[in-house]
C-alpha atoms as a PDB file:
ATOM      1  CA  UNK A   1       0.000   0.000   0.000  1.00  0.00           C
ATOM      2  CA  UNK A   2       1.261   3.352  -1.175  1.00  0.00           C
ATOM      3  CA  UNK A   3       0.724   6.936   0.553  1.00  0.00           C
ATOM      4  CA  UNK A   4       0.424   7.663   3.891  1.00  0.00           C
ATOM      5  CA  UNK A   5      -1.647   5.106   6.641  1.00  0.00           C
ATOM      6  CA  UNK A   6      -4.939   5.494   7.015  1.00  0.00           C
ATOM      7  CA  UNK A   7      -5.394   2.584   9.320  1.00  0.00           C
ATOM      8  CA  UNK A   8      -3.023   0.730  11.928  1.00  0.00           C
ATOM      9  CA  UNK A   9      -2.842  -2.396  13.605  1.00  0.00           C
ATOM     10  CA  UNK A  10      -0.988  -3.212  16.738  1.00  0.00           C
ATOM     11  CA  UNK A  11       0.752  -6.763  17.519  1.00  0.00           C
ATOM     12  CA  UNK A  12       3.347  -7.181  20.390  1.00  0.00           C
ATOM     13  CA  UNK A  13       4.077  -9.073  23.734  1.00  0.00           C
ATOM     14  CA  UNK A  14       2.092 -10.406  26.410  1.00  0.00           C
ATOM     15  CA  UNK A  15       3.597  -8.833  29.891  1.00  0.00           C
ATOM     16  CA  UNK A  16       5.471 -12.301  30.594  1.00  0.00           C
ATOM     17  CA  UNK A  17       7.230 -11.880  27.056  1.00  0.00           C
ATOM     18  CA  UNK A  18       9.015  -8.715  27.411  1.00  0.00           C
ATOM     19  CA  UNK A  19      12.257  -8.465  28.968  1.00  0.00           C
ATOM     20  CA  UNK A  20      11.277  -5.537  31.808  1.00  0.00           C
ATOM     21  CA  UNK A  21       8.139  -4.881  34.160  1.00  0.00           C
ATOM     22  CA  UNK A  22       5.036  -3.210  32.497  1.00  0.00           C
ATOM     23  CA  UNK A  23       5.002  -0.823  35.084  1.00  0.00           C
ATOM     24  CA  UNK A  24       5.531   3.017  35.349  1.00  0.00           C
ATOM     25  CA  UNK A  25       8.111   3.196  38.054  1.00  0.00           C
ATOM     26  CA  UNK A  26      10.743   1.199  35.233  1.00  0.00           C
ATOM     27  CA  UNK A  27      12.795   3.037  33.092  1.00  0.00           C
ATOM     28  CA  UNK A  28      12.779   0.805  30.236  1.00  0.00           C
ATOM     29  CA  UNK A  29       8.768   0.800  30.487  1.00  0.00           C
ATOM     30  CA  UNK A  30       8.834   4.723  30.740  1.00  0.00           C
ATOM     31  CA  UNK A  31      10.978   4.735  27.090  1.00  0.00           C
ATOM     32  CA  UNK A  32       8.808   2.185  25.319  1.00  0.00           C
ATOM     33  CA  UNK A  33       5.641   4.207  26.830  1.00  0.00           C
ATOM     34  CA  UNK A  34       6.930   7.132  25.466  1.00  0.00           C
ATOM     35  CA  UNK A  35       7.625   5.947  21.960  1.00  0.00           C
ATOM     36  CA  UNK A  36       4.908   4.528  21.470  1.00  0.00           C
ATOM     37  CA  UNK A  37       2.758   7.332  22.082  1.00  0.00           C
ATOM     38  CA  UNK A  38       5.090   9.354  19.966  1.00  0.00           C
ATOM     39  CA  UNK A  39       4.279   6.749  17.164  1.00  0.00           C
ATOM     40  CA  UNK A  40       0.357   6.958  17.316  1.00  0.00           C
ATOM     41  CA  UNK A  41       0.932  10.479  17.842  1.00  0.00           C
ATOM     42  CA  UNK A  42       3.041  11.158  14.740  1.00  0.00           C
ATOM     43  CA  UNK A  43       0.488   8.627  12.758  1.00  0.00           C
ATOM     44  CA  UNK A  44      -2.337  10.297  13.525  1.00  0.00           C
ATOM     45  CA  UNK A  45      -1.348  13.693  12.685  1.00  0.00           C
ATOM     46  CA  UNK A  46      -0.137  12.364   9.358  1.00  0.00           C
ATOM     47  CA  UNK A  47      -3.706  11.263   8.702  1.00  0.00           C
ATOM     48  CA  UNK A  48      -4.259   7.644  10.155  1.00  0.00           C
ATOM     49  CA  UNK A  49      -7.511   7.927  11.935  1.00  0.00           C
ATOM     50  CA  UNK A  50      -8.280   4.324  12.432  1.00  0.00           C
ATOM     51  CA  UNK A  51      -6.278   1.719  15.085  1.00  0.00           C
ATOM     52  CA  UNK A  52      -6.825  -1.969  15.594  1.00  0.00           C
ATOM     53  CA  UNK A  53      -6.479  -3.912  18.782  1.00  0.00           C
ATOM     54  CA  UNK A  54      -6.279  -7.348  19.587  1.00  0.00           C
ATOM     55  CA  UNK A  55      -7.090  -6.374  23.249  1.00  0.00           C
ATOM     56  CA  UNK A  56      -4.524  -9.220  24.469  1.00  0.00           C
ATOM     57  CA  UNK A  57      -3.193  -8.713  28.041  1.00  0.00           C
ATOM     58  CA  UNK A  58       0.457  -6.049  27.598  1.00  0.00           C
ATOM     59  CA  UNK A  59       0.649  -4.125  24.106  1.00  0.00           C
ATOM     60  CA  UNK A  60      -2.350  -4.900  22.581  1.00  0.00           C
ATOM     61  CA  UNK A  61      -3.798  -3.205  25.830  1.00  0.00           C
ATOM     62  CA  UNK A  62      -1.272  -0.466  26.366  1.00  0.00           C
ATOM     63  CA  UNK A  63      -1.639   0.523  22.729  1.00  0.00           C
ATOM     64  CA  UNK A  64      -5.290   0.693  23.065  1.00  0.00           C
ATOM     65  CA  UNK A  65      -5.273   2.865  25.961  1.00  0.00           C
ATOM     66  CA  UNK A  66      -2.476   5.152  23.801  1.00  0.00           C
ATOM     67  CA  UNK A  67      -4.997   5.607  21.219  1.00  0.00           C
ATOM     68  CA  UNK A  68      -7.554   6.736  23.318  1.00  0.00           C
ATOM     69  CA  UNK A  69      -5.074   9.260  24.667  1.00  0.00           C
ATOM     70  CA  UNK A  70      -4.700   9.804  21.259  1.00  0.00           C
ATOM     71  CA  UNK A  71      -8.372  10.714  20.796  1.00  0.00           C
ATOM     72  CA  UNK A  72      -8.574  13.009  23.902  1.00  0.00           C
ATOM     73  CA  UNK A  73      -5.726  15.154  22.550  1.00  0.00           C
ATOM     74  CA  UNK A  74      -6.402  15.256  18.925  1.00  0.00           C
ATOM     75  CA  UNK A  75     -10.381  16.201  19.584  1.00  0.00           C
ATOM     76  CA  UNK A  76     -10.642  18.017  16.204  1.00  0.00           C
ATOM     77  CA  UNK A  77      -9.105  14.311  14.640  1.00  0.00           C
ATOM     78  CA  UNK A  78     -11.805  11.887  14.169  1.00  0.00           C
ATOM     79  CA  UNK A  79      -9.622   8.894  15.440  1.00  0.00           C
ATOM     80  CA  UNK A  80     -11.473   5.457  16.363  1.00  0.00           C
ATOM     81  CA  UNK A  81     -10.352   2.833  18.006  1.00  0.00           C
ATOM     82  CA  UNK A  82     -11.502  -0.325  16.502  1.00  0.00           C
ATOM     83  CA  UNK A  83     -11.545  -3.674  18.835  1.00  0.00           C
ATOM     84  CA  UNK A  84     -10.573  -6.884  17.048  1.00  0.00           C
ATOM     85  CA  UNK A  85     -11.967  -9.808  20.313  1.00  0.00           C
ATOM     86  CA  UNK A  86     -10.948 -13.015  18.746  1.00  0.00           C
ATOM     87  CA  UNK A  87     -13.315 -15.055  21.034  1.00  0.00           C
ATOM     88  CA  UNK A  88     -16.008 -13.572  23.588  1.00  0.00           C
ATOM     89  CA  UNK A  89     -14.446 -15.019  27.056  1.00  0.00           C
ATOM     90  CA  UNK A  90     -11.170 -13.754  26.278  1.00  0.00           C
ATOM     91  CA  UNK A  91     -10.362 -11.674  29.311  1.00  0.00           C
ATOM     92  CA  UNK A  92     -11.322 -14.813  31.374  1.00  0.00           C
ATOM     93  CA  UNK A  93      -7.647 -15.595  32.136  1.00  0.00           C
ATOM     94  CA  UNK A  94      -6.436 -12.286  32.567  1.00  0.00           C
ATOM     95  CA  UNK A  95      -5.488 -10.474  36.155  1.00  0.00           C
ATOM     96  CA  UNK A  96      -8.317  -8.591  37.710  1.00  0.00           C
ATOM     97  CA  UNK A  97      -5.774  -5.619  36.737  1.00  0.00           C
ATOM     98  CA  UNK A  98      -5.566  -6.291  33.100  1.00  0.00           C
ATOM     99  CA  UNK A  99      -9.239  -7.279  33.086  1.00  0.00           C
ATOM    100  CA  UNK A 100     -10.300  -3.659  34.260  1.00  0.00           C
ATOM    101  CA  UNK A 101      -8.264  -2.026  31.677  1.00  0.00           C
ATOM    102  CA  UNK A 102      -9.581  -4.471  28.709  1.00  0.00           C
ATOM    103  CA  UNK A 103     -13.306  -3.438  30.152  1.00  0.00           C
ATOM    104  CA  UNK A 104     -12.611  -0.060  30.157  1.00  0.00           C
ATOM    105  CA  UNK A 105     -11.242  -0.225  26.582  1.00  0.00           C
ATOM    106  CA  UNK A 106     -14.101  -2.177  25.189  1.00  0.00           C
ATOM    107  CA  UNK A 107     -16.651   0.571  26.737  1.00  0.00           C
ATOM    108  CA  UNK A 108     -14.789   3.579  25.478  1.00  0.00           C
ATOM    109  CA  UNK A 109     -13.800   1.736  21.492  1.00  0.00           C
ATOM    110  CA  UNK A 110     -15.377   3.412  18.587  1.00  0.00           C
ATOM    111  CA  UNK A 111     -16.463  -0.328  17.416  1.00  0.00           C
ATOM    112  CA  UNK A 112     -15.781  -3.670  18.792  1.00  0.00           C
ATOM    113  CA  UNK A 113     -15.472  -6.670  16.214  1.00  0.00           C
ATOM    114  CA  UNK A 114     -15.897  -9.997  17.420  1.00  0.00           C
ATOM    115  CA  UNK A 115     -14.065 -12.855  15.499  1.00  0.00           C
ATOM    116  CA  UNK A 116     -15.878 -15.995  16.683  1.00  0.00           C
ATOM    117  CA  UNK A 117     -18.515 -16.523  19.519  1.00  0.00           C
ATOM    118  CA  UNK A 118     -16.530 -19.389  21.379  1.00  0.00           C
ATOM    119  CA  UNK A 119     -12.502 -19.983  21.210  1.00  0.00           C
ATOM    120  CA  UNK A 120     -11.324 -22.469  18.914  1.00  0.00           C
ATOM    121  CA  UNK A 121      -7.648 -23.035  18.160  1.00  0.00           C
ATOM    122  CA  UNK A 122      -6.938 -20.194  15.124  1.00  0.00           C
ATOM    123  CA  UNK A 123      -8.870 -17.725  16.508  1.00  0.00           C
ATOM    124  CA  UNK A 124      -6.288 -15.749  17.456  1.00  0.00           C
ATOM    125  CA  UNK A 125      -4.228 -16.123  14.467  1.00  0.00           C
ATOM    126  CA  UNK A 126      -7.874 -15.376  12.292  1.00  0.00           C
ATOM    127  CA  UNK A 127      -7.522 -12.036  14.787  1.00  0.00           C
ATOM    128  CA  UNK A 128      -4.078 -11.323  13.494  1.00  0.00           C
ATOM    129  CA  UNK A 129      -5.056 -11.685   9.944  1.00  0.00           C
ATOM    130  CA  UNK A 130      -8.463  -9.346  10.373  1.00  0.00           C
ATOM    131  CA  UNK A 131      -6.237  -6.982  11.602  1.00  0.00           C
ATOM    132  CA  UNK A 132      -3.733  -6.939   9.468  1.00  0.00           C
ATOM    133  CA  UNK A 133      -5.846  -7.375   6.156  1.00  0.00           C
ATOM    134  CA  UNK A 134      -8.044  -3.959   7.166  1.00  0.00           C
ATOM    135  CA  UNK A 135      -4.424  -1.892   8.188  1.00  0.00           C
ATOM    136  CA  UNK A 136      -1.949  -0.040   6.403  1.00  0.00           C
ATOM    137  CA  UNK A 137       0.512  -0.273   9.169  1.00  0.00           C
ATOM    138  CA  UNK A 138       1.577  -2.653  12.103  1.00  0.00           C
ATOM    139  CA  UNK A 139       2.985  -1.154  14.894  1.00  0.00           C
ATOM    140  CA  UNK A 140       4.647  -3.349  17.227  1.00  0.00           C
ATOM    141  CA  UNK A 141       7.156  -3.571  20.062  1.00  0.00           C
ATOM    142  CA  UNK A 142       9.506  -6.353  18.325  1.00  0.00           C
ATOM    143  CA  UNK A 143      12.602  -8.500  19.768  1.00  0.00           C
ATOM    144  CA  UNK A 144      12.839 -11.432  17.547  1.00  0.00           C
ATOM    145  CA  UNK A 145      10.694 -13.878  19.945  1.00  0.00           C
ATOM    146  CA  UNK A 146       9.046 -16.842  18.105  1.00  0.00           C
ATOM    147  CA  UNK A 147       5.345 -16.939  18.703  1.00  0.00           C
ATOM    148  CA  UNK A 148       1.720 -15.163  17.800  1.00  0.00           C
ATOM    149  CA  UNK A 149       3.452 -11.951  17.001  1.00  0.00           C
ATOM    150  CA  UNK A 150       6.699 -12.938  14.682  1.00  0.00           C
ATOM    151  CA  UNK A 151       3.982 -14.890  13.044  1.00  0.00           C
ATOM    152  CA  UNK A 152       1.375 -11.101  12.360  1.00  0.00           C
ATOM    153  CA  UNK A 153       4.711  -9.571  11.714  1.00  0.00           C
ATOM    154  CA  UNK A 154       5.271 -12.013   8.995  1.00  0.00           C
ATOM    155  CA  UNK A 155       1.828 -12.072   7.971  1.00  0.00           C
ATOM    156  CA  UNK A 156       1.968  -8.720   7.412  1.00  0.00           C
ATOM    157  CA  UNK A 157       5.301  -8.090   5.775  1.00  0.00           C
ATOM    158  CA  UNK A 158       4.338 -11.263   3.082  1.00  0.00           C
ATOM    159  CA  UNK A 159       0.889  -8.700   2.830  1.00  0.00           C
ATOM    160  CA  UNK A 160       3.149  -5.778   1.853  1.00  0.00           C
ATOM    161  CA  UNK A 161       2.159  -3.819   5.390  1.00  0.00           C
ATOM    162  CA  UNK A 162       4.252  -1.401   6.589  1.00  0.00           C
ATOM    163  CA  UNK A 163       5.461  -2.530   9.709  1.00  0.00           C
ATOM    164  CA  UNK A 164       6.760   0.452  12.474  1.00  0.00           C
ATOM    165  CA  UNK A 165       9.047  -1.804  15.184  1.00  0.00           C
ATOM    166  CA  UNK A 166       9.104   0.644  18.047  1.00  0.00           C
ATOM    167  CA  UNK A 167      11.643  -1.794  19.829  1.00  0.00           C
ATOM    168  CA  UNK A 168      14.924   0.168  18.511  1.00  0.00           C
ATOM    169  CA  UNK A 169      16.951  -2.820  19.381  1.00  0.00           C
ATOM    170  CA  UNK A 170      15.769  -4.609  16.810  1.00  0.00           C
ATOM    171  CA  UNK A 171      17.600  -2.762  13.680  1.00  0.00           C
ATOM    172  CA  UNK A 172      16.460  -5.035  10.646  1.00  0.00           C
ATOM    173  CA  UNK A 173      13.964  -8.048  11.162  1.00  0.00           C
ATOM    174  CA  UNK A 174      13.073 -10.090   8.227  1.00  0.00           C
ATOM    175  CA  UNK A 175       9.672 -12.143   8.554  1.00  0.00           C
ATOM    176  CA  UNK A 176       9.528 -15.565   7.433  1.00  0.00           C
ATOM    177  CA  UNK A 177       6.193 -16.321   6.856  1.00  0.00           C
ATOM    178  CA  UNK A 178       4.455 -19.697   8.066  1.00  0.00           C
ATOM    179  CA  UNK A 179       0.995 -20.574   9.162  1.00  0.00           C
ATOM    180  CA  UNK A 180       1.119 -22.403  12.313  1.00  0.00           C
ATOM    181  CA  UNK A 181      -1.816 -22.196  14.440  1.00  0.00           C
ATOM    182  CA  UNK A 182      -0.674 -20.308  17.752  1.00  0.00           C
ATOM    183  CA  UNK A 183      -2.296 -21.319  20.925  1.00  0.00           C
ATOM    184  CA  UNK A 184      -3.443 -18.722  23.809  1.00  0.00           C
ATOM    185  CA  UNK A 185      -1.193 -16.602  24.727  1.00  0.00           C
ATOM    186  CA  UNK A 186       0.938 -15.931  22.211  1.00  0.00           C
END
């Protein structure tokens, strides 16, 4: 896709995946924070008005929240947050924590989208792809990991997405595409 994005999708960790605390009082947590807020920032003043989530427990989560902050501070932008729920029960094994936050979310989204009524193994692969299909850009926080995410980034790259790796670690990631059917929590 040519031009600039008019629609993003985020894919990234769970909390148990990244290599520092999801919480404010880290350092490392307060830089990735930062830049990705700077990145939905920058996206939506350059005209992308539309953001995906896969409302999974760590970036899926924290991105969703950063586009609502998004929304508050760009009131004249008509930015929506879009949910993409693979299955309806999926906040059933998250902490009460993440749980309130993935309520929240759902309440304040411009749309939620549910993939399937029950989980069946796929779904959140199916998720991925929904996403990915309806984006112009992926935005993820990226360290090479196998699993659900190095799968949507490779997804996506085979799809010709852009793909924005806020993770500046991670210099230059080529994504080998396969379709292997993740299980939960990836």
């Amino acid at each position: 896709m040519e031009g600039k994005a008019k629609s993003c999708c985020f894919t990234g960790y769970r909390p148990s995946k990244f290599p520092f605390l999801l919480d404010g009082k880290n350092r490392e947590y307060t830089d990735f924070e930062n830049k990705l807020t700077e990145t939905v920032f920058s996206l939506a003043e350059n005209g992308c008005n539309i953001f995906y989530s896969g409302m999974a427990m760590g970036f899926d989560i924290i991105a969703a929240e950063t586009v609502l902050f998004a929304k508050r501070a760009f009131k004249k932008v008509p930015i929506k947050l879009i949910c993409a729920v693979p299955f309806i029960e999926q906040s059933n094994s998250f902490t009460d924590d993440w749980k309130k936050r993935y309520s929240g979310i759902l309440k304040k989204a411009d749309n939620v989208i549910l993939i399937s009524d029950s989980y069946f193994k796929g779904c959140y692969q199916k998720r991925n792809e929904f996403m990915v299909d309806n984006c112009d850009t992926v935005v993820t926080w990226f360290d090479g990991k196998s699993g659900g995410t190095k799968n949507t980034l490779a997804y996506a790259q085979n799809k010709g997405r852009k793909i924005i790796n806020i993770n500046e670690t991670e210099k230059e990631v080529k994504y080998e595409y396969y379709y292997e059917i993740i299980d939960e929590d990836e």
